[in-house]
N, C-alpha and C. Protein backbone atom coordinates (compact mmCIF):
# COMPACT_ATOMS: atom_id res chain seq x y z
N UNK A 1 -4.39 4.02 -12.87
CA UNK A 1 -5.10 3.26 -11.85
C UNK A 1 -4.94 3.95 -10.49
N UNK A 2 -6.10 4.15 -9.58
CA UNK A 2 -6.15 4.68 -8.88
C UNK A 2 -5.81 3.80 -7.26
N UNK A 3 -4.60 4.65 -6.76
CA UNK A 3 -3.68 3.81 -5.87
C UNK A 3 -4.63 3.33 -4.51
N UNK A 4 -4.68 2.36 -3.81
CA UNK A 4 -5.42 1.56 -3.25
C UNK A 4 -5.29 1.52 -2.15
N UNK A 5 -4.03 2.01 -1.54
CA UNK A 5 -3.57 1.58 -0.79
C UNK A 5 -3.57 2.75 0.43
N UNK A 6 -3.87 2.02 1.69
CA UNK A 6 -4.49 3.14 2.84
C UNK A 6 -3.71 3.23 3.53
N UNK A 7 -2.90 2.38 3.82
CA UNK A 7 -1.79 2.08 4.82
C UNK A 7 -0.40 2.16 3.81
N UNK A 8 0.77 2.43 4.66
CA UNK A 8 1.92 2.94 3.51
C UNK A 8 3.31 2.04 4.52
N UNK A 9 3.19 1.92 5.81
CA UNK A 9 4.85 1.23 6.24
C UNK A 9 4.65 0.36 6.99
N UNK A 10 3.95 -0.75 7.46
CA UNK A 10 3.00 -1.38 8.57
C UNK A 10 3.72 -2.88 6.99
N UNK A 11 2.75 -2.80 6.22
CA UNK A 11 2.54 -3.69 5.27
C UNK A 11 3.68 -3.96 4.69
N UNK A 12 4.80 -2.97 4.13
CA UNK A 12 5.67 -2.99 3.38
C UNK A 12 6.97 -3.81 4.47
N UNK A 13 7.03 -3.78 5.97
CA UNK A 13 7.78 -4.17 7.04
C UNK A 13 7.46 -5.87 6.68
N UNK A 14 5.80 -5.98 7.07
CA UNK A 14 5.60 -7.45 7.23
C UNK A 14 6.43 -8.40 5.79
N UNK A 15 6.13 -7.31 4.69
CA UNK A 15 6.23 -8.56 3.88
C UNK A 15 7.97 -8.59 3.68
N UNK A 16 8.66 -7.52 3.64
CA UNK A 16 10.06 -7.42 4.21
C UNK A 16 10.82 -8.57 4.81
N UNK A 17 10.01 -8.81 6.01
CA UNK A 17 10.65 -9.70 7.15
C UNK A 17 10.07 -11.50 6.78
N UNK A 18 8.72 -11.06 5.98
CA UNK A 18 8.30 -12.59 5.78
C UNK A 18 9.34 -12.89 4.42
N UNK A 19 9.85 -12.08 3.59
CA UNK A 19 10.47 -12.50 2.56
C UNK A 19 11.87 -13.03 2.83
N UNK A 20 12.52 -12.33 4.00
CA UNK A 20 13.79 -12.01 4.78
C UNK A 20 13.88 -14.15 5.00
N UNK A 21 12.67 -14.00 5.98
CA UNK A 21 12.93 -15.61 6.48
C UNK A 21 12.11 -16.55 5.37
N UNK A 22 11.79 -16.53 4.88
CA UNK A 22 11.60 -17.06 3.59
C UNK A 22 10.15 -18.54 4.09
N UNK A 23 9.10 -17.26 4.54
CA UNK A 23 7.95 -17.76 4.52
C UNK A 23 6.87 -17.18 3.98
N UNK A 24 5.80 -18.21 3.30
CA UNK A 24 4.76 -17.58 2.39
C UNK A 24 3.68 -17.10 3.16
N UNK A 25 3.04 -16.25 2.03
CA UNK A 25 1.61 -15.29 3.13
C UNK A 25 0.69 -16.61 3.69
N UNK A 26 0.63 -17.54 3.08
CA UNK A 26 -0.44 -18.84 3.43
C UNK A 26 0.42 -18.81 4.99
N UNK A 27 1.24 -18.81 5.51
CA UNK A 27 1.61 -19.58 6.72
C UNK A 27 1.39 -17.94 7.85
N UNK A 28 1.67 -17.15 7.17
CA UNK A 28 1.82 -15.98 7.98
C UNK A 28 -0.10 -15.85 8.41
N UNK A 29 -0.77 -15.94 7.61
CA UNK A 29 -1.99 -15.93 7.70
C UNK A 29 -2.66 -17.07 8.56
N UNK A 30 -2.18 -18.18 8.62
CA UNK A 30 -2.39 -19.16 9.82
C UNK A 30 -1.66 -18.54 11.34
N UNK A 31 -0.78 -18.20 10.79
CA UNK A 31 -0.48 -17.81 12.26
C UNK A 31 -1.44 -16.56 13.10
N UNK A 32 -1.63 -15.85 12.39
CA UNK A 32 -2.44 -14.05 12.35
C UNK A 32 -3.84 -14.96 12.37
N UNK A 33 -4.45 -16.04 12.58
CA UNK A 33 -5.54 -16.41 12.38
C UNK A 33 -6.71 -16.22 11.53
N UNK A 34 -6.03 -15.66 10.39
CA UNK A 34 -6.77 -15.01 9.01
C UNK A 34 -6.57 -15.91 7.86
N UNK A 35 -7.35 -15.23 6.59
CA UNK A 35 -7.55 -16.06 5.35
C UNK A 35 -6.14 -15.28 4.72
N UNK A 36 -5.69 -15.95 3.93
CA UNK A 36 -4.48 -15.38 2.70
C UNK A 36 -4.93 -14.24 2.02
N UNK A 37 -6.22 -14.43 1.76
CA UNK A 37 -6.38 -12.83 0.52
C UNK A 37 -6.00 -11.49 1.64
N UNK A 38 -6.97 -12.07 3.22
CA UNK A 38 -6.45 -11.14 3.85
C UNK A 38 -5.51 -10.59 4.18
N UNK A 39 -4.51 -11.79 4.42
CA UNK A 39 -3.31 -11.12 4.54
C UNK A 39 -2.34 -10.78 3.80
N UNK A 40 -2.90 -10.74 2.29
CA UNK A 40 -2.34 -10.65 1.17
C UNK A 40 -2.56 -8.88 1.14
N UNK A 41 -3.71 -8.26 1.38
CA UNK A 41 -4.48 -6.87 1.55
C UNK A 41 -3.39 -6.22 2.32
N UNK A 42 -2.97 -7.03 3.50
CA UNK A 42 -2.00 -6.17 4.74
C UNK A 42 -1.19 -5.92 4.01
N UNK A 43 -0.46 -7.02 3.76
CA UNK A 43 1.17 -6.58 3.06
C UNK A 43 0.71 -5.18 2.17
N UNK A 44 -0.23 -5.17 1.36
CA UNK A 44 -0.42 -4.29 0.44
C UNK A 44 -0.88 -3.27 0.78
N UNK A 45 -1.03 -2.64 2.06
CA UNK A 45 -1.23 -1.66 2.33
C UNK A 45 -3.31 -1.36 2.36
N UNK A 46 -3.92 -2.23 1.71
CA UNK A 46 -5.38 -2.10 1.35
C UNK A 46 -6.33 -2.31 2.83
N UNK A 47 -5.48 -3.26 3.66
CA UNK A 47 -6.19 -3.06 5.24
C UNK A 47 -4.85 -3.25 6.52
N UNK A 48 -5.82 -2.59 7.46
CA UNK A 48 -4.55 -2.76 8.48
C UNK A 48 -4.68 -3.75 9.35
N UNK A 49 -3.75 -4.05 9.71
CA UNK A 49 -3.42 -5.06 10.40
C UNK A 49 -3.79 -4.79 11.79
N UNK A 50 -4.42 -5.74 12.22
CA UNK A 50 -5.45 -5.38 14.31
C UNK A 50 -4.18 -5.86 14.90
N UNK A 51 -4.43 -5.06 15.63
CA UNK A 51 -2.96 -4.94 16.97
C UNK A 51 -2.75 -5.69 17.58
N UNK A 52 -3.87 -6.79 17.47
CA UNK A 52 -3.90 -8.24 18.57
C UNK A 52 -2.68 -8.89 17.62
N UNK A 53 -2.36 -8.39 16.43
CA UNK A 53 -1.39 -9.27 15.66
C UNK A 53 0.04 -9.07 16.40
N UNK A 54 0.21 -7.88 16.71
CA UNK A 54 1.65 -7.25 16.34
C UNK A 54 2.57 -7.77 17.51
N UNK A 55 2.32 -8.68 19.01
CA UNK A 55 3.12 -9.47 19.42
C UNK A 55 3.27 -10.86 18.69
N UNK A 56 2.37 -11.02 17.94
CA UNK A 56 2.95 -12.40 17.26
C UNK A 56 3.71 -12.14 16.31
N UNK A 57 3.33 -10.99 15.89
CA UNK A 57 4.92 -10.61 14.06
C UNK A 57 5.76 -10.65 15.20
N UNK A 58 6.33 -9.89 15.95
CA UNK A 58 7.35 -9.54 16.88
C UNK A 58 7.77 -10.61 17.23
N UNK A 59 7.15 -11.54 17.92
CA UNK A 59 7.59 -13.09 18.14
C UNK A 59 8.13 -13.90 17.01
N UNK A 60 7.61 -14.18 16.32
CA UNK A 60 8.13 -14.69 14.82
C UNK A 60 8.87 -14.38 14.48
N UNK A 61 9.24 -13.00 14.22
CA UNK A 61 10.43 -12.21 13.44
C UNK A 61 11.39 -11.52 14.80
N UNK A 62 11.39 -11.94 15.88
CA UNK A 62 12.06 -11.96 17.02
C UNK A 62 12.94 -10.16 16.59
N UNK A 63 11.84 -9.56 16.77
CA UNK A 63 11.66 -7.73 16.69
C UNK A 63 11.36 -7.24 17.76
N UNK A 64 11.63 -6.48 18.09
CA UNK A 64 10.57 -5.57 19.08
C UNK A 64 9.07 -5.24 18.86
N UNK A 65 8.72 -5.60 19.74
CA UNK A 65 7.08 -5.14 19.86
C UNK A 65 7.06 -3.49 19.45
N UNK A 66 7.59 -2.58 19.96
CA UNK A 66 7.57 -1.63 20.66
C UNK A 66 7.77 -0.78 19.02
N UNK A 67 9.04 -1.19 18.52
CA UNK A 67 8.96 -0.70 16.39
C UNK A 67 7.63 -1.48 15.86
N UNK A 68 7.28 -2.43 16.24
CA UNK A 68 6.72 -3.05 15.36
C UNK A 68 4.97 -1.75 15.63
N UNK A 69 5.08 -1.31 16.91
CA UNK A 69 3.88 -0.93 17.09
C UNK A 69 3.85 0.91 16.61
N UNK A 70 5.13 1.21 16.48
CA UNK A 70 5.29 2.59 16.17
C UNK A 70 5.31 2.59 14.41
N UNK A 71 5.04 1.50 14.34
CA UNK A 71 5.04 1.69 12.54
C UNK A 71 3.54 1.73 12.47
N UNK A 72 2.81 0.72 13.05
CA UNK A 72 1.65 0.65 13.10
C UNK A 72 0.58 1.71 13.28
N UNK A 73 1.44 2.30 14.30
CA UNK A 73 0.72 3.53 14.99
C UNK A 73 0.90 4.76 14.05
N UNK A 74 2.04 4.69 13.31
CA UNK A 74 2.37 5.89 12.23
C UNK A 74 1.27 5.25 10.97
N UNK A 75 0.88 4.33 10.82
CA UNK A 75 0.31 4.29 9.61
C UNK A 75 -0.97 4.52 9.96
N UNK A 76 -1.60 4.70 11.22
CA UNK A 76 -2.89 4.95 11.35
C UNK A 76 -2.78 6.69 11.19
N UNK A 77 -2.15 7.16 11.51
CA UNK A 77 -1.75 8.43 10.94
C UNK A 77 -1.89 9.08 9.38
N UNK A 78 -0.82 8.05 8.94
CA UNK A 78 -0.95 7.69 7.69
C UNK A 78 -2.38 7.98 7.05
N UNK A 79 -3.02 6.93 7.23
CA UNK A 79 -4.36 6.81 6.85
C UNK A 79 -5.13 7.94 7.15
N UNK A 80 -5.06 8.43 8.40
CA UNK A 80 -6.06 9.71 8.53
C UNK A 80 -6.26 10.50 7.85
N UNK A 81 -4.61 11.01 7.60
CA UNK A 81 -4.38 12.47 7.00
C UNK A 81 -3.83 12.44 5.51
N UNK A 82 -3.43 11.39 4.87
CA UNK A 82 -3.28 10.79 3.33
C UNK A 82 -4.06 11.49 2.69
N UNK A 83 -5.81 12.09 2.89
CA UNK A 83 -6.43 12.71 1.54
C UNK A 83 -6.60 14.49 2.04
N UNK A 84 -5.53 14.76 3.04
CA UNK A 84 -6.12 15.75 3.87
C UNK A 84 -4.79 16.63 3.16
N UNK A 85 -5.22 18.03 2.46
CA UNK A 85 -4.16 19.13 1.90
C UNK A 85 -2.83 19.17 2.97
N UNK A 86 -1.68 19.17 2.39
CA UNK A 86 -0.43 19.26 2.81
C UNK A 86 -0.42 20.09 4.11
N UNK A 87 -0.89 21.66 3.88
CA UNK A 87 -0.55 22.56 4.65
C UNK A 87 -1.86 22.43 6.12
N UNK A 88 -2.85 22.03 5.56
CA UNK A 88 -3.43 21.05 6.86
C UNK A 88 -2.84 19.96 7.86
N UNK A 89 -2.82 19.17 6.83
CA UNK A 89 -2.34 17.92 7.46
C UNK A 89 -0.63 17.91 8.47
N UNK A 90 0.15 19.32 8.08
CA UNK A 90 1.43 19.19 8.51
C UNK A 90 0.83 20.46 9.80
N UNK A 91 -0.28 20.73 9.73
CA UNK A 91 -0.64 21.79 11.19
C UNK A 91 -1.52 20.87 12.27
N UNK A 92 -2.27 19.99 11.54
CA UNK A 92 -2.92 19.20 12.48
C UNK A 92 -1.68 18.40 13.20
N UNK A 93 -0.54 18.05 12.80
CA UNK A 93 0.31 16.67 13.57
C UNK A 93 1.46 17.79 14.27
N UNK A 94 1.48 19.23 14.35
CA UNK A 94 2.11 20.15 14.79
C UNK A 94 1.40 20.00 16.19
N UNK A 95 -0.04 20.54 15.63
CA UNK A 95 -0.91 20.94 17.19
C UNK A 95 -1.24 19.35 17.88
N UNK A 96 -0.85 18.12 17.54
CA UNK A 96 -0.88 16.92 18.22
C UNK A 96 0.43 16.81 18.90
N UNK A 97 1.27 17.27 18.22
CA UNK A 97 3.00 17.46 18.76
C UNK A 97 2.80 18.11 20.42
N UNK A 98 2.16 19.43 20.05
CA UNK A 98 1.89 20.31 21.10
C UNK A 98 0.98 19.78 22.40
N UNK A 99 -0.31 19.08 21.67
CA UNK A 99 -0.46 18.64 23.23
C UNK A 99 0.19 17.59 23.39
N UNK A 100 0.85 16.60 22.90
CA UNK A 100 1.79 15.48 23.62
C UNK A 100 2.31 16.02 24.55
N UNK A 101 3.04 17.65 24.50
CA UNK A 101 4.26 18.09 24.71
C UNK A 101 3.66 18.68 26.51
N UNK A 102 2.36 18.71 26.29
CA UNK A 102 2.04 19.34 27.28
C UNK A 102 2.16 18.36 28.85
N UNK A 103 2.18 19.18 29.65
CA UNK A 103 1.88 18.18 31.67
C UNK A 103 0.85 18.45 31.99
């Protein structure tokens, strides 16, 4: 079966912390103002989660915004470069390294 999943550490955190405090996706999904299948997809990596969410996980699970958004931000990464050849994909996030690095 061919793996589904687009997003890889974003999803695997949420459901982590919702299991941690011992609440179901139905309530997490009222809060995130979404349906359950949807937020059933997040945990699973199949969609990502909109950023308007990620002070309310942070609030809830009384986290930092700031991890909560660098996971987020790594999995959009994630997603980009996931079907892109190794020796590509590890030169493209080199030459992004490089202009970060730049003034």
């Amino acid at each position: 079966m061919k793996d589904k999943r687009i997003y890889g550490l974003f999803g695997r955190k949420i459901k982590e912390m919702r299991l941690e405090h011992g609440l179901k996706q139905r309530q997490l999904a009222e809060l995130l103002e979404t349906d359950k299948p949807m937020y059933s997809k997040m945990e699973l990596g199949a969609r990502r989660v909109r950023r308007d969410m990620i002070p309310k996980l942070a609030e809830l699970y009384q986290v930092s915004e700031k991890e909560l958004m660098t996971l987020w931000l790594a999995d959009g990464v994630y997603a980009t470069l996931k079907w892109v050849e190794e020796d590509l994909r590890l030169k493209a996030i080199d030459l992004a390294r490089e202009c970060f690095s730049e003034k």
